[in-house]
Protein backbone atom coordinates (compact mmCIF):
# COMPACT_ATOMS: atom_id res chain seq x y z
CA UNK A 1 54.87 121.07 -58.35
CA UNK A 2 53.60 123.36 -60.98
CA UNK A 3 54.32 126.91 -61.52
CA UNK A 4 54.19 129.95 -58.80
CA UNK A 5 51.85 131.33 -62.27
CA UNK A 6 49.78 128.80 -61.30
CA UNK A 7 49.46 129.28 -57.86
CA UNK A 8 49.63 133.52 -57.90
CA UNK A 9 46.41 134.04 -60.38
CA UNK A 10 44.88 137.24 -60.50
CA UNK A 11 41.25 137.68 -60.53
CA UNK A 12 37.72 138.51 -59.60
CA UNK A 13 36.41 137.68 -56.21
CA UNK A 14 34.99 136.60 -54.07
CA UNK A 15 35.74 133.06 -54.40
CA UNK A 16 38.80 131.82 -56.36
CA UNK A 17 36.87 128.22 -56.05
CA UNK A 18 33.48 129.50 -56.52
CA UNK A 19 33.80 132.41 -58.76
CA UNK A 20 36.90 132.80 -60.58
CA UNK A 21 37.57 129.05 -61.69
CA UNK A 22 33.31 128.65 -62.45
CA UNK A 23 33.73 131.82 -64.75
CA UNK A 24 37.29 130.65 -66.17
CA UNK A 25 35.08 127.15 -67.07
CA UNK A 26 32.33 129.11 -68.72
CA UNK A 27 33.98 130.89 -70.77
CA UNK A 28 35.57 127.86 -72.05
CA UNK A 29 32.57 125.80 -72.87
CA UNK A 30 31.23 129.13 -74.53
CA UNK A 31 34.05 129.47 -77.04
CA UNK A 32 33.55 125.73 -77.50
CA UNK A 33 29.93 126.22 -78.77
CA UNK A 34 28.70 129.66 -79.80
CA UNK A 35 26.73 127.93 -81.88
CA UNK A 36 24.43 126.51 -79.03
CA UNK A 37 20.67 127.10 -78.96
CA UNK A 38 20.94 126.97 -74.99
CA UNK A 39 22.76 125.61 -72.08
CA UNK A 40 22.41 124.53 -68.98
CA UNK A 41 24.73 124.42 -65.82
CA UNK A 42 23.92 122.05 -62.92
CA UNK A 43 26.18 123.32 -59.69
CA UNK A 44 26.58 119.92 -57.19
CA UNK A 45 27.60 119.90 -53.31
CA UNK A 46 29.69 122.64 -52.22
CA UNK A 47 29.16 124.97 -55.25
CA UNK A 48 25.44 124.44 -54.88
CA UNK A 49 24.99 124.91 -50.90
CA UNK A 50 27.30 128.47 -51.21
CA UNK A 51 27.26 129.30 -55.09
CA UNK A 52 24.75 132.34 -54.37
CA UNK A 53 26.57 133.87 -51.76
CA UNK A 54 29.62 133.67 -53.74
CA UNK A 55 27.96 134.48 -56.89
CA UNK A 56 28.60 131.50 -58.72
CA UNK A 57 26.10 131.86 -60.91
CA UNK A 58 26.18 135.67 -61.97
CA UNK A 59 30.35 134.36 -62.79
CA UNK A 60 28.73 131.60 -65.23
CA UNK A 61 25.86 133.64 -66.52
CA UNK A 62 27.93 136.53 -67.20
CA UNK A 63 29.86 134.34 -69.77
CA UNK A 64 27.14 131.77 -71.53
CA UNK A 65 24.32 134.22 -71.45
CA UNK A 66 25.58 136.56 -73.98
CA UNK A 67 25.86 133.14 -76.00
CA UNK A 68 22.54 131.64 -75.44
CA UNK A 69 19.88 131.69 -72.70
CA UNK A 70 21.33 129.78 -69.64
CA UNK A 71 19.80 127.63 -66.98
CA UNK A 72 21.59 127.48 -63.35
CA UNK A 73 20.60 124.00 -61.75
CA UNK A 74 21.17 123.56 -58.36
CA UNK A 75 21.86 120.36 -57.02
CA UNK A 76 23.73 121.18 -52.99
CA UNK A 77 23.02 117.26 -52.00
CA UNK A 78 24.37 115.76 -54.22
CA UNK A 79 28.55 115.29 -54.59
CA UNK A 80 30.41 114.18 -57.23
CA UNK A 81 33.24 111.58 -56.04
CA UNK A 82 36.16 113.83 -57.41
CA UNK A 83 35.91 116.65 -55.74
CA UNK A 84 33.13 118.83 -53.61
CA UNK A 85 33.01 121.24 -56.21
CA UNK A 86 31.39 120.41 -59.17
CA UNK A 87 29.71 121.50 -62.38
CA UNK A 88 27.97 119.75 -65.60
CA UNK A 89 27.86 122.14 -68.52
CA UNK A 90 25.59 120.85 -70.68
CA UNK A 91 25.31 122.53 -74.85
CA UNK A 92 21.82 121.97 -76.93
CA UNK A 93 20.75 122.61 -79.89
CA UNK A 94 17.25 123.96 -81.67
CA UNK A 95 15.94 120.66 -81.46
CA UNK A 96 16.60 120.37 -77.54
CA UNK A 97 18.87 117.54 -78.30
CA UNK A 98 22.25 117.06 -76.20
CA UNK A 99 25.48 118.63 -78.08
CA UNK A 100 28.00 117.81 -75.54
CA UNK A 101 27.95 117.41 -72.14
CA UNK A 102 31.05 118.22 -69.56
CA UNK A 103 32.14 117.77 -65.81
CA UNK A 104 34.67 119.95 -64.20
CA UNK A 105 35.73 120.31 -60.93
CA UNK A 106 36.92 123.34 -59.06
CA UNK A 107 39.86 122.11 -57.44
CA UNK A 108 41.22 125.57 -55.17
CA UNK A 109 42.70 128.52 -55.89
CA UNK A 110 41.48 129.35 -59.31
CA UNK A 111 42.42 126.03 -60.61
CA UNK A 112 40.16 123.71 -62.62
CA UNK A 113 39.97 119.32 -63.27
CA UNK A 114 38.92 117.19 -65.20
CA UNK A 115 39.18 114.56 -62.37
CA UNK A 116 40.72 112.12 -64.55
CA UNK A 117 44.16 111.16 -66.00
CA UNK A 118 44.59 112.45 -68.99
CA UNK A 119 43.41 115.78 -67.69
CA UNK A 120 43.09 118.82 -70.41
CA UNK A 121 44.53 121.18 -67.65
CA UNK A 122 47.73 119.32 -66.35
CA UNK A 123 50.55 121.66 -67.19
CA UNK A 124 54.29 120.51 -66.87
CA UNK A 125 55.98 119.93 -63.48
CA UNK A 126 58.43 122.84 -62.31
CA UNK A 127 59.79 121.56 -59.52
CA UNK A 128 61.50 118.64 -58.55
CA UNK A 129 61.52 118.81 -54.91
CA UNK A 130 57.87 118.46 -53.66
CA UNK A 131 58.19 118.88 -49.51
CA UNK A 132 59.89 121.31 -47.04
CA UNK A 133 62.36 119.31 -46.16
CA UNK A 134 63.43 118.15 -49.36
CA UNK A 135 64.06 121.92 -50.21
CA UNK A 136 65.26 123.02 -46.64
CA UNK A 137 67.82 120.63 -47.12
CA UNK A 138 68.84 121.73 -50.73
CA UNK A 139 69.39 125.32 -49.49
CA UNK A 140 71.83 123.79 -46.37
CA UNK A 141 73.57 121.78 -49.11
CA UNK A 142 73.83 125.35 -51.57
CA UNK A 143 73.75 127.73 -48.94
CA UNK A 144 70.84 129.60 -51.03
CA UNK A 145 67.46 130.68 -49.72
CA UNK A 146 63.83 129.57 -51.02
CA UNK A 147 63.51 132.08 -53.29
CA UNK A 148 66.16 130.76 -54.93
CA UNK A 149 65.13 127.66 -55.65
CA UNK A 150 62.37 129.42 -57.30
CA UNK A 151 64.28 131.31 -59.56
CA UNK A 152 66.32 128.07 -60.31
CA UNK A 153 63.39 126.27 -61.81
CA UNK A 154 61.09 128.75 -62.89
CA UNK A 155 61.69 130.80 -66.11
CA UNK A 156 63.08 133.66 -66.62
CA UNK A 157 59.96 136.08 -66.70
CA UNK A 158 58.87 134.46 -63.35
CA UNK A 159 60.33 138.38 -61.59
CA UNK A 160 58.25 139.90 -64.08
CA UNK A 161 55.39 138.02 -63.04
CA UNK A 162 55.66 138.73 -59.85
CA UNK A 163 56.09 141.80 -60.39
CA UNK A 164 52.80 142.04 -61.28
CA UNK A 165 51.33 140.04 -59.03
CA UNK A 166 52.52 142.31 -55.74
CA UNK A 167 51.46 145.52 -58.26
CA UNK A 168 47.90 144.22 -58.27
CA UNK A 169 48.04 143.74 -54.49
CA UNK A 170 49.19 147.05 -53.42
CA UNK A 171 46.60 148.30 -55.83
CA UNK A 172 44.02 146.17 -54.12
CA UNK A 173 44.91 147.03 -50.39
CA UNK A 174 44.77 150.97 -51.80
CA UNK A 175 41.38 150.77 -53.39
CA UNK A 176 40.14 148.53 -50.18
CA UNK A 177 41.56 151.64 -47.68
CA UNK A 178 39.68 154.16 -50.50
CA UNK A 179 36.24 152.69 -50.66
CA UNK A 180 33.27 153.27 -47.58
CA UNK A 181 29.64 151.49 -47.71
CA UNK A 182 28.30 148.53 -47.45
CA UNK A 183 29.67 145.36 -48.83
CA UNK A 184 26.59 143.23 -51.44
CA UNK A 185 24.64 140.49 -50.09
CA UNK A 186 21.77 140.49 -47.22
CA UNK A 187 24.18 141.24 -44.45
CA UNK A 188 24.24 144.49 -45.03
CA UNK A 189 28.04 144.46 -43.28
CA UNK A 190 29.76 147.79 -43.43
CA UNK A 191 33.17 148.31 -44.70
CA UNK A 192 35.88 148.90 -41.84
CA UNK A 193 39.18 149.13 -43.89
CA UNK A 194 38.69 153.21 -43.60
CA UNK A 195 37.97 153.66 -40.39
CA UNK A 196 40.96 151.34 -38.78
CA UNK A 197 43.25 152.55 -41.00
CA UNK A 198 42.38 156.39 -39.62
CA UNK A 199 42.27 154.81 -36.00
CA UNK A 200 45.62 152.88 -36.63
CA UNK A 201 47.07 156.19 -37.79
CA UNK A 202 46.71 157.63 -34.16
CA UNK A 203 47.63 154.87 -32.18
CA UNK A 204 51.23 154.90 -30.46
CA UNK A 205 54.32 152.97 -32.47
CA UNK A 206 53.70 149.79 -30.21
CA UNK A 207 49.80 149.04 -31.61
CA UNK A 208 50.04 151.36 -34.92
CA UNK A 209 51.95 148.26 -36.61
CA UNK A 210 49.36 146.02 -35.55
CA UNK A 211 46.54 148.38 -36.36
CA UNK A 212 47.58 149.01 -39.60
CA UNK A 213 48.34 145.32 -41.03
CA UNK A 214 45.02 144.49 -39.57
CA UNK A 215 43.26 147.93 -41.77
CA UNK A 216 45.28 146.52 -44.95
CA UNK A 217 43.97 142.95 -44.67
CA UNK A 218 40.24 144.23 -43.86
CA UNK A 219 41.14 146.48 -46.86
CA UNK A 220 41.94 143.37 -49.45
CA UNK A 221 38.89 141.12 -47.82
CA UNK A 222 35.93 143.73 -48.55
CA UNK A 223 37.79 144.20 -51.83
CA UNK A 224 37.06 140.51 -52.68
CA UNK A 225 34.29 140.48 -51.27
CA UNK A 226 32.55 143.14 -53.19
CA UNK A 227 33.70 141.25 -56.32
CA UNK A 228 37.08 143.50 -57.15
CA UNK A 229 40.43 142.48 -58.50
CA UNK A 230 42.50 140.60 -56.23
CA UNK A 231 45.38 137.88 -55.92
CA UNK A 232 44.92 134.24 -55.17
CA UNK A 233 47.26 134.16 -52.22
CA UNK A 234 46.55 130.55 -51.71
CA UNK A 235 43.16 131.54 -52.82
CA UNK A 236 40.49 134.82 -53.18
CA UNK A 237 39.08 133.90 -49.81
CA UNK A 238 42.15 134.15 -48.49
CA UNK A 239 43.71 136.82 -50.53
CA UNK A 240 43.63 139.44 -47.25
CA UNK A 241 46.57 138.36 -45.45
CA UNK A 242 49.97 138.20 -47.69
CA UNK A 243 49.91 141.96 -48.57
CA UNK A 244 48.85 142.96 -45.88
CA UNK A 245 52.01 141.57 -44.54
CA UNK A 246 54.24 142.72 -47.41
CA UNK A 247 52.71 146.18 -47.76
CA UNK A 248 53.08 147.22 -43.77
CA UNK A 249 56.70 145.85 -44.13
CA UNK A 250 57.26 147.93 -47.68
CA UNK A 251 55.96 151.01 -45.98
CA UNK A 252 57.19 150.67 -42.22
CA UNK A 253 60.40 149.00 -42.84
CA UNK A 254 61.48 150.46 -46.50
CA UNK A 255 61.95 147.05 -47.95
CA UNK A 256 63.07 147.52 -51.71
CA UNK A 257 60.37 145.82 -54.05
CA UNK A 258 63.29 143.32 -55.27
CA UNK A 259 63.26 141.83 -51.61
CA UNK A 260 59.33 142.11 -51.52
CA UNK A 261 59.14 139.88 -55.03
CA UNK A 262 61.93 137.82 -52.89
CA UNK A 263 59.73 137.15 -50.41
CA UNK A 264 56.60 136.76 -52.44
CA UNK A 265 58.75 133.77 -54.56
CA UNK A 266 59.20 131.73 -50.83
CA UNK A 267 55.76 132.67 -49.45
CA UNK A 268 54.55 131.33 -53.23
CA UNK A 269 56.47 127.80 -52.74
CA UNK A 270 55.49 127.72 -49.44
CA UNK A 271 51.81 127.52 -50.40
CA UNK A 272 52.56 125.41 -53.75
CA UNK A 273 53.61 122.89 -51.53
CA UNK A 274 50.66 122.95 -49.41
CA UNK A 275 48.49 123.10 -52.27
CA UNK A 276 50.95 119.84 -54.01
CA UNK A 277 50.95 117.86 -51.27
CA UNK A 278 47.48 118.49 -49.40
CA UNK A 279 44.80 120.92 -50.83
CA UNK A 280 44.19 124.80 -50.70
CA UNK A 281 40.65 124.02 -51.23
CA UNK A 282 37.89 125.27 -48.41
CA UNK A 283 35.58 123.37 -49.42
CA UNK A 284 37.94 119.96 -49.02
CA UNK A 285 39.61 120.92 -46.10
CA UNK A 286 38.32 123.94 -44.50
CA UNK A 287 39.82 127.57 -43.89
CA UNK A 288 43.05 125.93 -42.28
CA UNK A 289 43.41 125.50 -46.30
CA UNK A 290 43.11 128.70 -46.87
CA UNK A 291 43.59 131.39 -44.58
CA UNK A 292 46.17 128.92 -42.20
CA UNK A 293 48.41 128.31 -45.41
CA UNK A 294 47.99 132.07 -45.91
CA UNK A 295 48.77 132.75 -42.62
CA UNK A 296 51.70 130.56 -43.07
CA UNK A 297 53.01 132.14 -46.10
CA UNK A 298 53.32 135.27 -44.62
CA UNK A 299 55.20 134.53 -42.13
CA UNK A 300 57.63 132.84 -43.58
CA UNK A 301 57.75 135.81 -46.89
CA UNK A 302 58.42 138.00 -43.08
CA UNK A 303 60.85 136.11 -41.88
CA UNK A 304 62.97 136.16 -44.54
CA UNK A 305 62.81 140.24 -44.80
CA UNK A 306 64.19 140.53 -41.23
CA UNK A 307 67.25 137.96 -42.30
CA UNK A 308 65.69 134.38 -41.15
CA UNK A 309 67.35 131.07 -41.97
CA UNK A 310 66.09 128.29 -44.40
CA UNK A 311 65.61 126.25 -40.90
CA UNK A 312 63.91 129.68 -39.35
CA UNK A 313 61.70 130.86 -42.38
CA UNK A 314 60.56 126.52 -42.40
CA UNK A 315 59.62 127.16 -38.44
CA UNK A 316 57.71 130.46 -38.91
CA UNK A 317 55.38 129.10 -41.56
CA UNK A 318 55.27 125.79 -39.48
CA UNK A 319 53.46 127.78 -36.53
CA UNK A 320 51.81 130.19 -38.69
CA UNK A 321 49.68 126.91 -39.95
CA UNK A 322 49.65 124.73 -36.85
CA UNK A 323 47.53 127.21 -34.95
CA UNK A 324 45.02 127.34 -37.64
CA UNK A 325 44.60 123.59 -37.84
CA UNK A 326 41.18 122.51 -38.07
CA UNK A 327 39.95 125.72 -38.93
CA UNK A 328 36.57 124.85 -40.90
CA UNK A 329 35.06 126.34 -43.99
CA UNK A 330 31.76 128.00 -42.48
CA UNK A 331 30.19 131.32 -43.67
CA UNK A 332 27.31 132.57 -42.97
CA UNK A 333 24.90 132.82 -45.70
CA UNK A 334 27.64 131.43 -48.02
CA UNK A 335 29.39 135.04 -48.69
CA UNK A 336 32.64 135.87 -48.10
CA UNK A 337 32.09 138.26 -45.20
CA UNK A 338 31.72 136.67 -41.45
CA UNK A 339 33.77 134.93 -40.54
CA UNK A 340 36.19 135.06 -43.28
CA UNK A 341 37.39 138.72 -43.31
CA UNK A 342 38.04 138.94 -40.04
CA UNK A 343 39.83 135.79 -40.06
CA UNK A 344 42.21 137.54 -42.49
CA UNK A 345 42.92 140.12 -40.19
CA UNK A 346 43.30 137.77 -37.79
CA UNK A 347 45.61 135.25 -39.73
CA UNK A 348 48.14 138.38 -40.54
């Protein structure tokens, strides 16, 4: 498995497939030719059939037009073997003739492919244990927790990192409970963070908790979906439901941020392994990819905050993801909005 850098990215919703990887692409083909007279972008299968709603092409344009003029192709039926998210950049000169053409595939979470072996983005292996129970039974044999095995095989900085990481999420769930309107796109859905969080605020002990997680996730979900700054946690889609988790439990319970990063480091190799051994990707396996390994990360980061086991922490992200099995991929009008924020709240 590769690095819980890899997996934690910070970025620009609303799609960590669809927006943030497409934009992270563009701007490398850019710096590759800012000599180019034009370019165009053809967008295939699942990029294609959603791309507007997520903005996939205001991510792309944002980067290559600046460069040269840019052409968005869109291409929804047809799909490229590797992957259901796909894009050709394509780099011409004066003449109109062809200075280099690529293929890259968004592969989940942020993360980009070449779809072939040697691939320009393969970083180095972290980890040598690859499944739960691999690990589970390395902490039985040590008597350690997940978190760390993290620390055992990541370097150093990786605290630092995280650090950052659950910085830019409380900052997120903040600006989500601070902002009132309505979110972009022809839905014209109204923001709801505000007004639960005020409602949760009134409720007795028994349903404030539960009111208030569910006003911190709606808080993070209109923030990505209104194109702010969140935390790919598997991915932007999904980014709603692991602080809102950790920041009811830091406020409610007093958890010290050392234990929050704790439990950010096993909810991160929870979801590495997902995304390691499976896929984090909507697109190829629908939301139980992304919100149900959400979903399942948080309840294992919770269960280790209120003292669980290796064997209990294992169980609690088991059944956070079982439920959510078969959970497809299907907004409507290809934003991020219905049913995907609610599923958030729902998830945490």
């Amino acid at each position: 498995m590769k690095s819980l850098k890899e997996f934690y990215r910070i970025g620009r919703g609303p799609s960590s497939s669809h927006t943030m990887a497409p934009q992270r692409a563009a701007q490398m083909f850019g710096e590759r030719h800012p000599e180019a007279h034009n370019f165009e972008v053809s967008l295939f299968g699942s990029l294609a059939a959603t791309g507007k709603g997520h903005m996939t092409d205001v991510a792309i344009l944002e980067e290559l037009e600046p460069i040269a003029p840019t052409n968005i192709v869109w291409k929804p039926d047809i799909w490229l073997p590797f992957h259901p998210n796909s894009m050709l950049f394509k780099a011409f000169d004066a003449e109109g003739r062809l200075i280099e053409g690529w293929t890259v595939y968004s592969v989940g979470g942020g993360a980009l492919s070449e779809g072939k072996d040697p691939d320009v983005f393969d970083t180095k292996e972290v980890y040598s244990l690859n499944t739960m129970n691999d690990i589970m039974l390395w902490c039985h044999n040590t008597g350690k927790s997940y978190w760390e095995y993290v620390e055992e095989n990541e370097e150093s900085d990786i605290w630092d990192y995280l650090e950052t990481v659950w910085k830019a999420m409380q900052e997120a769930v903040e600006r989500g409970l601070d902002t009132e309107g309505v979110l972009p796109g022809p839905l014209h859905l109204p923001r709801k963070a505000t007004t639960y969080y005020v409602k949760a605020n009134g409720y007795k002990p028994s349903l404030q908790s539960r009111g208030l997680v569910y006003a911190y996730s709606l808080a993070v979900s209109e923030e990505n979906a209104s194109g702010g700054q969140v935390v790919t946690a598997p991915t932007c889609g999904s980014s709603g439901v692991v602080p809102a988790v950790l920041y009811h439990l830091s406020k409610s319970y007093e958890f010290s941020d050392k234990r929050i990063l704790h439990a950010l480091a096993t909810a991160g190799l929870i979801g590495n392994i997902v995304k390691h051994n499976a896929s984090i990707s909507g697109a190829e396996v629908g939301c139980q990819g992304e919100v149900g390994v959400a979903c399942a990360m948080a309840a294992g980061a919770a269960n280790q905050l209120f003292g669980g086991s290796p064997f209990q922490i294992e169980y609690a992200a088991e059944m956070g993801i079982e439920h959510h099995l078969g959970l497809t991929c299907d907004p409507v009008c290809g934003l991020v909005q219905i049913p995907c924020i609610e599923r958030n709240a729902f998830a945490a």
